[in-house]
C-alpha atoms as a PDB file:
ATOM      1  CA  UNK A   1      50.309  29.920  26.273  1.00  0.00           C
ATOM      2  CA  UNK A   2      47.761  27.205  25.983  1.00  0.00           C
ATOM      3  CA  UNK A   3      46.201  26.487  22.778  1.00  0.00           C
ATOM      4  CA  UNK A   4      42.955  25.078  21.416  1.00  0.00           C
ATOM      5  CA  UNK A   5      41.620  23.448  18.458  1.00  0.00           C
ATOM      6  CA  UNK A   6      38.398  24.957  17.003  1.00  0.00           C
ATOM      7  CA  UNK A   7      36.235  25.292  13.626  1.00  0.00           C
ATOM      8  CA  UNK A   8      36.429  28.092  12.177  1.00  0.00           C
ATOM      9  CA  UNK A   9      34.357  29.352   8.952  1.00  0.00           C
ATOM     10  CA  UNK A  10      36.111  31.857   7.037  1.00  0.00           C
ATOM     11  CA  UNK A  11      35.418  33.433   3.533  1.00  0.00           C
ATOM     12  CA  UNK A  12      36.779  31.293   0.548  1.00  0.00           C
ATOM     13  CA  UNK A  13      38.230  33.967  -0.949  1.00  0.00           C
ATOM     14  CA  UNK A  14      39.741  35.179   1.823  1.00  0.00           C
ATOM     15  CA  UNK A  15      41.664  32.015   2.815  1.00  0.00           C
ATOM     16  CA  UNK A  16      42.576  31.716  -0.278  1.00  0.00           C
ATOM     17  CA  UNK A  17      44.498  34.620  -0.457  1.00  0.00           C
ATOM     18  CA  UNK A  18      46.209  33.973   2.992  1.00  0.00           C
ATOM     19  CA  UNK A  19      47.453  30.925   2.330  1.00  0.00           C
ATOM     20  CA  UNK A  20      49.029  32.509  -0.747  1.00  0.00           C
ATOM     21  CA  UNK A  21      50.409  35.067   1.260  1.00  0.00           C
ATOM     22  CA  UNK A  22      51.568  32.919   4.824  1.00  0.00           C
ATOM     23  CA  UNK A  23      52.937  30.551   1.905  1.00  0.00           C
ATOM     24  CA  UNK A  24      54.880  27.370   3.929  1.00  0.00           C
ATOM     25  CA  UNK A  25      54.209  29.231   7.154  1.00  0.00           C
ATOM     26  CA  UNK A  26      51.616  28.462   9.760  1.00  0.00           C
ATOM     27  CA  UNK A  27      48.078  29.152   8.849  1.00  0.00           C
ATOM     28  CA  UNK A  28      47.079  28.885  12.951  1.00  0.00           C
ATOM     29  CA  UNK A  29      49.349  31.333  13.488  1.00  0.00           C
ATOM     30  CA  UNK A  30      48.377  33.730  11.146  1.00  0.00           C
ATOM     31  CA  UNK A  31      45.032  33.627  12.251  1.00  0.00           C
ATOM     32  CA  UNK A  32      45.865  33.935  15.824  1.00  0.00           C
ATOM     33  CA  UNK A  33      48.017  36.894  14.729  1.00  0.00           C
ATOM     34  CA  UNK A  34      45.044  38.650  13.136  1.00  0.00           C
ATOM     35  CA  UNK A  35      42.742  37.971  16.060  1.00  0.00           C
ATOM     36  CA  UNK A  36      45.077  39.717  18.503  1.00  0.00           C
ATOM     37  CA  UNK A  37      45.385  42.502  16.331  1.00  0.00           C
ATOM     38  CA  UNK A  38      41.450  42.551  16.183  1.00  0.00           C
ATOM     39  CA  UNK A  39      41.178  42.183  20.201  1.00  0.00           C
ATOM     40  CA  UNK A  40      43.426  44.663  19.993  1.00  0.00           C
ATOM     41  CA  UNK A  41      41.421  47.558  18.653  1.00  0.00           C
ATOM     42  CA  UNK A  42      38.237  46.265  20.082  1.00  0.00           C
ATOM     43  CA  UNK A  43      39.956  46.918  23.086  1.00  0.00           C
ATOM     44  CA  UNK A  44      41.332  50.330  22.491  1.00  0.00           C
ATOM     45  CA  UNK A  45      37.884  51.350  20.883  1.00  0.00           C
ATOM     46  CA  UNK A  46      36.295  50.344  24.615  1.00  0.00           C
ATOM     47  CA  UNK A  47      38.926  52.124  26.524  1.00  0.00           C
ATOM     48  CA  UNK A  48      37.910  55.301  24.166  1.00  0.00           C
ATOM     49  CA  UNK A  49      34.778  54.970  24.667  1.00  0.00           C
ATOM     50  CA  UNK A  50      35.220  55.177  27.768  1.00  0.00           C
ATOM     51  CA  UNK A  51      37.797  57.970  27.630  1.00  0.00           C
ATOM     52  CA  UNK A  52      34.893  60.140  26.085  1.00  0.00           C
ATOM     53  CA  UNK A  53      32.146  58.621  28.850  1.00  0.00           C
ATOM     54  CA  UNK A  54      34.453  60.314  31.000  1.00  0.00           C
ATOM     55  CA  UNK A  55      34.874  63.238  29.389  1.00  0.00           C
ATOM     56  CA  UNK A  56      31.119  63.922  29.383  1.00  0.00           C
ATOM     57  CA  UNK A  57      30.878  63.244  32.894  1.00  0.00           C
ATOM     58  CA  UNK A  58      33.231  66.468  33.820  1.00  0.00           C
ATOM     59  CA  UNK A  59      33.140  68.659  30.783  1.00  0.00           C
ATOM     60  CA  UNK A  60      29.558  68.097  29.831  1.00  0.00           C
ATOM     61  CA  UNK A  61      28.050  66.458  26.103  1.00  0.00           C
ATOM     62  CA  UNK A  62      30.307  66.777  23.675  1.00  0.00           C
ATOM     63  CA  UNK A  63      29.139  69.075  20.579  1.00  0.00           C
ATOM     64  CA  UNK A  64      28.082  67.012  17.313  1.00  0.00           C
ATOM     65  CA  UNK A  65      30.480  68.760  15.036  1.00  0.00           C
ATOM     66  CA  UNK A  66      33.378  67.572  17.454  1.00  0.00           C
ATOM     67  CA  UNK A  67      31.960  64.127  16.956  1.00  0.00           C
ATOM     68  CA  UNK A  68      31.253  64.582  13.136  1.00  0.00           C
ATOM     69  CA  UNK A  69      34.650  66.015  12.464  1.00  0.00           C
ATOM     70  CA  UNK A  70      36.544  62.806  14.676  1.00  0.00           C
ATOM     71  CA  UNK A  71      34.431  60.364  12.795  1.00  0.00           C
ATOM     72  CA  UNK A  72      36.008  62.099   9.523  1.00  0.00           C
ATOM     73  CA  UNK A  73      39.401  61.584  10.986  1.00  0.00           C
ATOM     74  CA  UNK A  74      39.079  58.125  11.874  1.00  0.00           C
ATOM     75  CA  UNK A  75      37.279  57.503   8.140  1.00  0.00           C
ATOM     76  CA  UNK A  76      40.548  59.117   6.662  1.00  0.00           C
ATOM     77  CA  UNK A  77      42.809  57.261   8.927  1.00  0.00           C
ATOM     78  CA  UNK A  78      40.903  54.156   7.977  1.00  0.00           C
ATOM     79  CA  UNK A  79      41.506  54.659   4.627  1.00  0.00           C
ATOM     80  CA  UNK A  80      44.918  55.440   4.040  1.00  0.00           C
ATOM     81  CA  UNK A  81      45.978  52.557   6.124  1.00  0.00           C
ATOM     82  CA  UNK A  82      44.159  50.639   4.187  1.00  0.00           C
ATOM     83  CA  UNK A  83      46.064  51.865   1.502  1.00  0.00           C
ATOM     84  CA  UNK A  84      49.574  51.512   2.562  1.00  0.00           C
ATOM     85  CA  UNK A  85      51.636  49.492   0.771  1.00  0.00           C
ATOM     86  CA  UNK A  86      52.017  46.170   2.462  1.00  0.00           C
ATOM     87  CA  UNK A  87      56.189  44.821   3.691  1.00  0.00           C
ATOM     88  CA  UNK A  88      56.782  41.201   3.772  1.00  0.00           C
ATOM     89  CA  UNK A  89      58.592  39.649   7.116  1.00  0.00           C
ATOM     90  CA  UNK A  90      61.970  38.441   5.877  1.00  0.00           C
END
């Protein structure tokens, strides 16, 4: 996989506290790690969305409270993983 050198400008805190945590191992990597994981859900978000554009197209709008009551269940999922206890590699 090709690589490429950039500039990035991250939160002070926030670097801090992953080069704490990645320790000896590479910071590059744990970046690129993290911004798969983000293109990740961006792209499962999209492929919802587009799930529900779908949806509307053959069943019709879907009713608020469905919507309100998803949102809740995403907010809750959200915030328990959030939550979980986190496991070291090794």
């Amino acid at each position: 996989m090709a690589k490429e050198k950039v500039t990035l400008t991250l939160d002070a805190d926030q670097l801090k506290e992953l080069r704490r945590t990645v320790g000896a191992r590479s910071l590059s990597a744990a970046v690129d790690s993290a911004v798969a994981a983000y293109l990740t859900r961006l792209r499962h978000l999209a492929a919802v969305d587009d799930w529900l554009v779908e949806l509307e197209r053959q069943h019709g709008p879907v009713p608020s409270e469905t919507l309100e009551w998803a949102a809740q269940l995403v907010e809750q999922w959200d915030a328990g993983a959030s939550g979980r206890p986190r496991r070291r590699a090794g």
